[in-house]
Protein backbone atom coordinates (compact mmCIF):
# COMPACT_ATOMS: atom_id res chain seq x y z
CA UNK A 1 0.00 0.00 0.00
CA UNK A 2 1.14 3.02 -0.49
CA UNK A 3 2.22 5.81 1.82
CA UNK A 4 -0.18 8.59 1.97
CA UNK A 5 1.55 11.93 2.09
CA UNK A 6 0.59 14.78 4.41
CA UNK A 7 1.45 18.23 3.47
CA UNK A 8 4.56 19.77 5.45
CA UNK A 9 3.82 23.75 5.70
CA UNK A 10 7.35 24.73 6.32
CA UNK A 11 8.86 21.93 4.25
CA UNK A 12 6.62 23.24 1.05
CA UNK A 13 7.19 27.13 1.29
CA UNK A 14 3.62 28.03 1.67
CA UNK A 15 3.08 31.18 3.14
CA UNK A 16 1.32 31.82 6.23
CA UNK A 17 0.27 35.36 7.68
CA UNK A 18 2.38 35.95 10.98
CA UNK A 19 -0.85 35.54 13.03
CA UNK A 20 -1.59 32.47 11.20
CA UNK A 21 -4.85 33.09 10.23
CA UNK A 22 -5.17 33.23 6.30
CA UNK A 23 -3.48 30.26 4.45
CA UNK A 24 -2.85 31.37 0.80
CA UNK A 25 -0.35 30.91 -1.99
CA UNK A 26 0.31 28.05 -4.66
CA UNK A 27 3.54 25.31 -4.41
CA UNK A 28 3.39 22.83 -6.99
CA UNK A 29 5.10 19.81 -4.58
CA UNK A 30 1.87 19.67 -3.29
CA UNK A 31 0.72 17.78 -6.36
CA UNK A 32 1.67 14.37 -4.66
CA UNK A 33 -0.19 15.17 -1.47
CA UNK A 34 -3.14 12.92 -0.29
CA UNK A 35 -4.16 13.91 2.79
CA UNK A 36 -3.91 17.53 4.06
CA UNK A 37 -4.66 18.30 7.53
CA UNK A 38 -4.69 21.35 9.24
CA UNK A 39 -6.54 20.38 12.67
CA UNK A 40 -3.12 21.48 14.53
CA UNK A 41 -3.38 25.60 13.29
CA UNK A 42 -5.87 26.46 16.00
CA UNK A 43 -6.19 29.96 14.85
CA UNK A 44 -6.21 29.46 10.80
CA UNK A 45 -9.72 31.07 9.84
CA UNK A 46 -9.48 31.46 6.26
CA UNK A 47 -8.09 29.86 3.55
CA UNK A 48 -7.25 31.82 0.26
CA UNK A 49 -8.34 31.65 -3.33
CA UNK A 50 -6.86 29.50 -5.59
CA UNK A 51 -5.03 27.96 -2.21
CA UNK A 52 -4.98 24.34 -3.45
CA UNK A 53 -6.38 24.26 -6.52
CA UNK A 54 -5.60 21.44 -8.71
CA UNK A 55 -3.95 19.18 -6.09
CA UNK A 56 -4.97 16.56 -8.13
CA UNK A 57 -4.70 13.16 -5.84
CA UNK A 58 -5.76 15.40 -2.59
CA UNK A 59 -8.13 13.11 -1.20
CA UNK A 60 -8.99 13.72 2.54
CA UNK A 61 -9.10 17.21 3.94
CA UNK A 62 -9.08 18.17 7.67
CA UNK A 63 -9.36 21.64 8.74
CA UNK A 64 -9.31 23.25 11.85
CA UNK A 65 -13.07 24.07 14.44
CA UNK A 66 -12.36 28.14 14.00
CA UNK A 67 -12.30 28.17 10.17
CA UNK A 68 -14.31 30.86 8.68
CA UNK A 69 -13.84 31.13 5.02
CA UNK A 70 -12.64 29.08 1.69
CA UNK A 71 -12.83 31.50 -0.53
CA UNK A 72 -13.02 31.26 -4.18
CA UNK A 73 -11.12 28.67 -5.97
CA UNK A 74 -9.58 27.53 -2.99
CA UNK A 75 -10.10 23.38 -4.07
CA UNK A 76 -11.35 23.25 -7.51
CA UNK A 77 -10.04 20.52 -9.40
CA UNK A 78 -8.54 18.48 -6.38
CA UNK A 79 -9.87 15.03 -6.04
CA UNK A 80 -11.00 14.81 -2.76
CA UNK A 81 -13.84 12.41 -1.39
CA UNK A 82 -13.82 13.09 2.42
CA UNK A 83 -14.06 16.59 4.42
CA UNK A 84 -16.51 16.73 7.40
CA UNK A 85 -18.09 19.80 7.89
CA UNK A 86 -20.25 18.99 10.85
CA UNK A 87 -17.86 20.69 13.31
CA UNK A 88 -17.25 23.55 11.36
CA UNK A 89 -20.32 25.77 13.30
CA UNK A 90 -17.37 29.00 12.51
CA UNK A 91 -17.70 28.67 8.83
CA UNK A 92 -20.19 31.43 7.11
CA UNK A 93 -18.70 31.68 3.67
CA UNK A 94 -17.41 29.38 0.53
CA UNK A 95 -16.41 30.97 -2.02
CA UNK A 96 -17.50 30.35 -5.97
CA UNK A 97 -15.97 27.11 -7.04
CA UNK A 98 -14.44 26.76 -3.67
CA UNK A 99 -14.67 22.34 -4.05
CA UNK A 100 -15.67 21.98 -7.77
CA UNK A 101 -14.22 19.48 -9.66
CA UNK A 102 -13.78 16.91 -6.84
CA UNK A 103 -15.36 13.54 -5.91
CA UNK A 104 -17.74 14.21 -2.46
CA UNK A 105 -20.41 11.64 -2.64
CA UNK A 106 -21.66 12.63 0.86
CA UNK A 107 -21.99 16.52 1.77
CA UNK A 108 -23.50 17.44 4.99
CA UNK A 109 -23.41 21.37 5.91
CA UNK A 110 -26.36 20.90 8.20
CA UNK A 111 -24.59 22.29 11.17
CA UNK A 112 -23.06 25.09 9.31
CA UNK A 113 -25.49 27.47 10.61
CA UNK A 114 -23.91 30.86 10.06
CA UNK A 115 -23.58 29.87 6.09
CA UNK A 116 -26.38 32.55 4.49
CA UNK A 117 -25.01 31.45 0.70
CA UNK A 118 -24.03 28.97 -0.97
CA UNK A 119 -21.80 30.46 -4.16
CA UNK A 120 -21.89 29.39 -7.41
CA UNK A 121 -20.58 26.13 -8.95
CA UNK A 122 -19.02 26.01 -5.20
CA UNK A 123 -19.85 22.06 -5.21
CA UNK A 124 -20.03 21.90 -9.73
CA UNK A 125 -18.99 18.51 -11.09
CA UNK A 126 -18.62 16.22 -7.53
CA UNK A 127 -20.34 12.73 -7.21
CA UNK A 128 -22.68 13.95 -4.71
CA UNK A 129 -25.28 11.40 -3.68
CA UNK A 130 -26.90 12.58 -0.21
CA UNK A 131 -26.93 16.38 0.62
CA UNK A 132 -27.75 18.03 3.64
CA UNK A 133 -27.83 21.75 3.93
CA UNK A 134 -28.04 24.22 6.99
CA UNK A 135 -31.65 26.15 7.94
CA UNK A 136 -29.73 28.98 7.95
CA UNK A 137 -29.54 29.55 3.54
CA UNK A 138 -31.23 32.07 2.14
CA UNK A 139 -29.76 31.58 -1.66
CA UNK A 140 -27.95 28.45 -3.55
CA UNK A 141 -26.29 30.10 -6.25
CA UNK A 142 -26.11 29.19 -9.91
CA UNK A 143 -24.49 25.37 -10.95
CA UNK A 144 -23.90 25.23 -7.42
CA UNK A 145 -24.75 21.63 -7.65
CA UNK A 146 -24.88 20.61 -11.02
CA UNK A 147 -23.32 17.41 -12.11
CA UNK A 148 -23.73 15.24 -9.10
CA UNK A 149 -25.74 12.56 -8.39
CA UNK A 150 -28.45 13.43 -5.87
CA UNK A 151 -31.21 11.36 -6.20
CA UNK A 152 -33.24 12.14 -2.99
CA UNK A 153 -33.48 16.18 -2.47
CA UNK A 154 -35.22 17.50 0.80
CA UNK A 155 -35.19 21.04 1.58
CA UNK A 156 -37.65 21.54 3.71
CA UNK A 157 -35.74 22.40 6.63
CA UNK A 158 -34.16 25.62 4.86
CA UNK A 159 -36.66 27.12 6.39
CA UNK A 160 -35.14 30.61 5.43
CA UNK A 161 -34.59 29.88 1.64
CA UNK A 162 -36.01 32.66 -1.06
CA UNK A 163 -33.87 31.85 -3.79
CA UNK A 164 -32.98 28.89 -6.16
CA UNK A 165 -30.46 30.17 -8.57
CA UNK A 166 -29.98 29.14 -12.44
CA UNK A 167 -28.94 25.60 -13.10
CA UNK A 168 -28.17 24.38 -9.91
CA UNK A 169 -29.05 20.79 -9.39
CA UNK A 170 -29.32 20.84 -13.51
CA UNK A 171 -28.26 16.76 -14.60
CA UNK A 172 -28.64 14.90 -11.16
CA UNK A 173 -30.77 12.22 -10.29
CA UNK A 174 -32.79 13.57 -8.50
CA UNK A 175 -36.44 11.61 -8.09
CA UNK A 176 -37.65 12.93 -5.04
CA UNK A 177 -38.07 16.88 -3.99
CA UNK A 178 -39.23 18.61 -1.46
CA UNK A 179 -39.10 22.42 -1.10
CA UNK A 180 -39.40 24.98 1.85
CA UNK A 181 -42.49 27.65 1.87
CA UNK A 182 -40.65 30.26 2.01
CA UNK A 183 -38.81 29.64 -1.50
CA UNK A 184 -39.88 32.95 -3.86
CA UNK A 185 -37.93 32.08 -6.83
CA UNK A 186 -36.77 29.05 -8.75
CA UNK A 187 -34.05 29.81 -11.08
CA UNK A 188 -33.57 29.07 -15.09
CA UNK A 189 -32.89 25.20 -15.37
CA UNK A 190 -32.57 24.54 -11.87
CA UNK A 191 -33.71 20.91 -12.18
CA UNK A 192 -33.57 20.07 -15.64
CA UNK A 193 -32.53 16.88 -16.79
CA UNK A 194 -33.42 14.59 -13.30
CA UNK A 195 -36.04 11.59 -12.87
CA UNK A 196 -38.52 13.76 -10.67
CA UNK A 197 -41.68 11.85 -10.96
CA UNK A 198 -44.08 13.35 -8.80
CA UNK A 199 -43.92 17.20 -7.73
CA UNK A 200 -46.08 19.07 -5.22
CA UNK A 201 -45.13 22.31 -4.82
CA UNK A 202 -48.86 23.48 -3.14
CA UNK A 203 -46.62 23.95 -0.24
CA UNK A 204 -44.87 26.94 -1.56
CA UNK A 205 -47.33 29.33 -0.66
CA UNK A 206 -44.87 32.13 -1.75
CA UNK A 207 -43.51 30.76 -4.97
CA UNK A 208 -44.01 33.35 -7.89
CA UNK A 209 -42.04 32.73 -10.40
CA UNK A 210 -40.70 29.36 -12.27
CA UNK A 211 -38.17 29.79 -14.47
CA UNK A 212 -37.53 28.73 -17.74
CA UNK A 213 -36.93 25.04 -18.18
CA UNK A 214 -36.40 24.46 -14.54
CA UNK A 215 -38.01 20.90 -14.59
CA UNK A 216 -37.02 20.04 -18.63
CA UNK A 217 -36.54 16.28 -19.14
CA UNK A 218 -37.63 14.95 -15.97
CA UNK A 219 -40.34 12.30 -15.59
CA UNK A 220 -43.16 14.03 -13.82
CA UNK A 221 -46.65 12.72 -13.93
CA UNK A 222 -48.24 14.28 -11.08
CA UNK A 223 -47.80 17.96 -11.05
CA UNK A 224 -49.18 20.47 -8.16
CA UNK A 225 -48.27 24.56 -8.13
CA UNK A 226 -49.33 26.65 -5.74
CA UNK A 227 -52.07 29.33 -5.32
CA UNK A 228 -49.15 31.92 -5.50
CA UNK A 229 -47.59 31.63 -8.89
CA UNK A 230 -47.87 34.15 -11.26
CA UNK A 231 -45.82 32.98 -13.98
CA UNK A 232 -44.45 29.65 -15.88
CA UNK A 233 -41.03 30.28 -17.83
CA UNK A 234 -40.77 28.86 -21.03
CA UNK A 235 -40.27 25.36 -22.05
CA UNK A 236 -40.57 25.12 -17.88
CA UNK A 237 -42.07 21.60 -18.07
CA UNK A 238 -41.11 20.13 -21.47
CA UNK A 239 -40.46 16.50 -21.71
CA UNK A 240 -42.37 14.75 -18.96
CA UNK A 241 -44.61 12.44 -18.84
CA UNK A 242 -48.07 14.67 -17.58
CA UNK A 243 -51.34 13.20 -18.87
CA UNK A 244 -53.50 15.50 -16.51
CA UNK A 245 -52.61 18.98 -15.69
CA UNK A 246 -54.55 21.26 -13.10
CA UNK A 247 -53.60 24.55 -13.28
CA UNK A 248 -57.37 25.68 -11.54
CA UNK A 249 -56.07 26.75 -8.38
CA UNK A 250 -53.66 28.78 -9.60
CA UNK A 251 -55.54 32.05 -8.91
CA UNK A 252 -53.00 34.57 -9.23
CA UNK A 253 -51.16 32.88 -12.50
CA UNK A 254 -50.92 35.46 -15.38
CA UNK A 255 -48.45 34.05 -17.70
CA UNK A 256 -47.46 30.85 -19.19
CA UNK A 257 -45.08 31.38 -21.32
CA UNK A 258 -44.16 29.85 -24.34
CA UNK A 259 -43.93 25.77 -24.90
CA UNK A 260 -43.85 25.38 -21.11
CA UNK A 261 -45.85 22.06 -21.25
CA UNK A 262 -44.82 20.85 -24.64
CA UNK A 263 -43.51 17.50 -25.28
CA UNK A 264 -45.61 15.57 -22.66
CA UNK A 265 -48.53 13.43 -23.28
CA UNK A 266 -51.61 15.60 -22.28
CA UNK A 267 -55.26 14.60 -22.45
CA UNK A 268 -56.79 17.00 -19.87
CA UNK A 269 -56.18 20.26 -18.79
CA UNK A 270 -58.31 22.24 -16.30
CA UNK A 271 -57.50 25.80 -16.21
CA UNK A 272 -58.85 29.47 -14.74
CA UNK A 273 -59.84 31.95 -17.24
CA UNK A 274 -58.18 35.30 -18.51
CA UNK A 275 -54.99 33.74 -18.62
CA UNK A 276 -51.56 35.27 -21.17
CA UNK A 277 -50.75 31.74 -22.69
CA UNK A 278 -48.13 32.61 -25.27
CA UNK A 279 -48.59 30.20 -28.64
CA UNK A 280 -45.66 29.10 -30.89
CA UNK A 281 -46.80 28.45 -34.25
CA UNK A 282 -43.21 26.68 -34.71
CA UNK A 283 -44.25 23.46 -32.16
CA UNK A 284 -48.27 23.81 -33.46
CA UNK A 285 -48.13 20.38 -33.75
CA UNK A 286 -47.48 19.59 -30.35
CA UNK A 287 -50.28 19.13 -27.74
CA UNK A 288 -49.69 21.57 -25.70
CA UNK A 289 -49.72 24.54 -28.26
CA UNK A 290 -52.89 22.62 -30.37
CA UNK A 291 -54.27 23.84 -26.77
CA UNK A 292 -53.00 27.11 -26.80
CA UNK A 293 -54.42 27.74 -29.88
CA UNK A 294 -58.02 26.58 -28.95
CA UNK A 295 -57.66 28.42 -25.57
CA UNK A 296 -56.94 31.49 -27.06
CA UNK A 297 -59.03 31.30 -30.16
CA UNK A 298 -62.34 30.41 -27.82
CA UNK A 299 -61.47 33.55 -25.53
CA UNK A 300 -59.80 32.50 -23.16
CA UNK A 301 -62.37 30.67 -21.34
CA UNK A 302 -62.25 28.76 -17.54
CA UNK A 303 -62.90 24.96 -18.01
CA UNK A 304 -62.19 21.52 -18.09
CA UNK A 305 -60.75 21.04 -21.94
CA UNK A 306 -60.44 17.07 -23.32
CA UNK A 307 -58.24 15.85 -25.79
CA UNK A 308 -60.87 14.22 -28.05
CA UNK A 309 -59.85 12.51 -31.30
CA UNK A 310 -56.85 14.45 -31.12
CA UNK A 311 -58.45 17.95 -30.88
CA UNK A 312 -58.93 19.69 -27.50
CA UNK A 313 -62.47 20.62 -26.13
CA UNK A 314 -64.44 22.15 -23.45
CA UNK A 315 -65.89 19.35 -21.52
């Protein structure tokens, strides 16, 4: 077996503030390093950007109870697979990019309480498979998460969460979802390309806005917004698998844009009246814009409409 090697500060030349308190600065013997553990520097809060970027067989990572920040850059392209963050209450910032690029199939910031953001593509391109994440968030920033491999996704304890950025779980596995009430706004792609089958977002009583093709290529069947909403982004819902959509206690919704529900296999659609459904004469053979059509053509009119014989009515 062989030897894993821990990185020597003094031996490698990497600067250190006199107080030691910021780590920072790039050595290139630290390329052979596996484990690097910093549990001993009792007063090392930060650690700078770019600090080990590209430590490429960096596996295991211990750093020290006061740490406060990993700022931007500061692992990316490492290949690390353990770090545990549970006793790092200190820690209230990680910087864009800070672990991209690595191979965390576990990531639990749950007791990370004083962490308000999470940056973007701060966790981009891991292996991530169960994710836990602190009550304390108020916005996941864009490709935060993308390429991973979540497959179960609860939020529901981020109880302070307003904001889902662009494409952040975008190409996960994601089947399962649950979302906090307090969530106002789900970014562009932010869950396209997953396996979410069933999605109840009634809960999100102050949800206004979905994005454009936030849940693209998934494989939803059972779809519930909430009263809230006021507008569906384009192609928001394209390629699922909803046979049944019922969009009649949406009483605030004003917009649906264009080819939000296109490419799924509709048959009934129950809907308020009064509603801006934008058509697209370049997909009018799909379903959803052969509804459009007759929505818009017959006035916009509340009701239950039937996909009969391949042409939609009001039932």
């Amino acid at each position: 077996m062989q030897k894993s090697k821990y990185l020597n500060l003094a031996s490698l030349f990497t600067q250190i503030d006199n107080d030691i308190m910021k780590l920072k600065g790039k050595n290139y013997a630290r390329d052979d390093m596996t484990i690097l553990d910093l549990n001993n520097f009792n007063d090392l809060i930060c650690i700078d950007k770019n600090g080990f970027e590209g430590c490429k067989n960096l596996k295991t990572v211990f750093l020290p109870l006061k740490i406060e920040r990993i700022l931007d850059y500061a692992f990316n392209k490492c290949g690390i697979t353990d770090l545990i963050f549970n006793n790092l209450t200190n820690l209230f910032k990680i910087g864009e990019s800070a672990f991209a690029n690595n191979k965390f199939k576990r990531l639990d910031l749950s007791n990370c309480t004083k962490l308000k953001t999470i940056e973007d593509n701060v966790f981009f391109n891991n292996e991530i498979i169960i994710l836990k994440l602190p009550l304390s968030i108020l916005k996941i920033g864009d490709s935060a998460f993308k390429n991973n491999n979540i497959e179960e996704l609860d939020l529901s304890n981020c109880i302070n969460l307003k904001l889902i950025g662009d494409r952040v779980f975008l190409n996960n596995e994601i089947k399962k979802l649950k979302l906090p009430l307090s969530i106002l706004k789900i970014g562009d792609s932010a869950f396209k390309d997953n396996k979410i089958e069933e999605l109840d977002l009634s809960n999100c009583i102050n949800l206004k806005l979905i994005g454009d093709s936030v849940f693209l290529n998934n494989e939803i069947k059972k779809l519930k917004l909430p009263v809230s909403i006021l507008k569906i982004g384009d192609f928001a819902f394209e390629e699922n698998k909803i046979e049944e959509l019922d969009l009649s206690n949406c009483t605030n919704l004003k917009l649906i844009d264009e080819n939000a529900f296109i490419k799924n296999p509709l048959q009934k659609i129950k809907i308020l009246g009064g509603i801006n459904v934008i058509y697209d004469s370049y997909f009018s053979n799909d379903l959803w814009n052969k509804f459009v059509d007759f929505y818009n053509i017959n006035g916009k009119k509340a009701g239950d409409y039937k996909l009969i014989n391949n042409q939609w009515q009001i039932v």
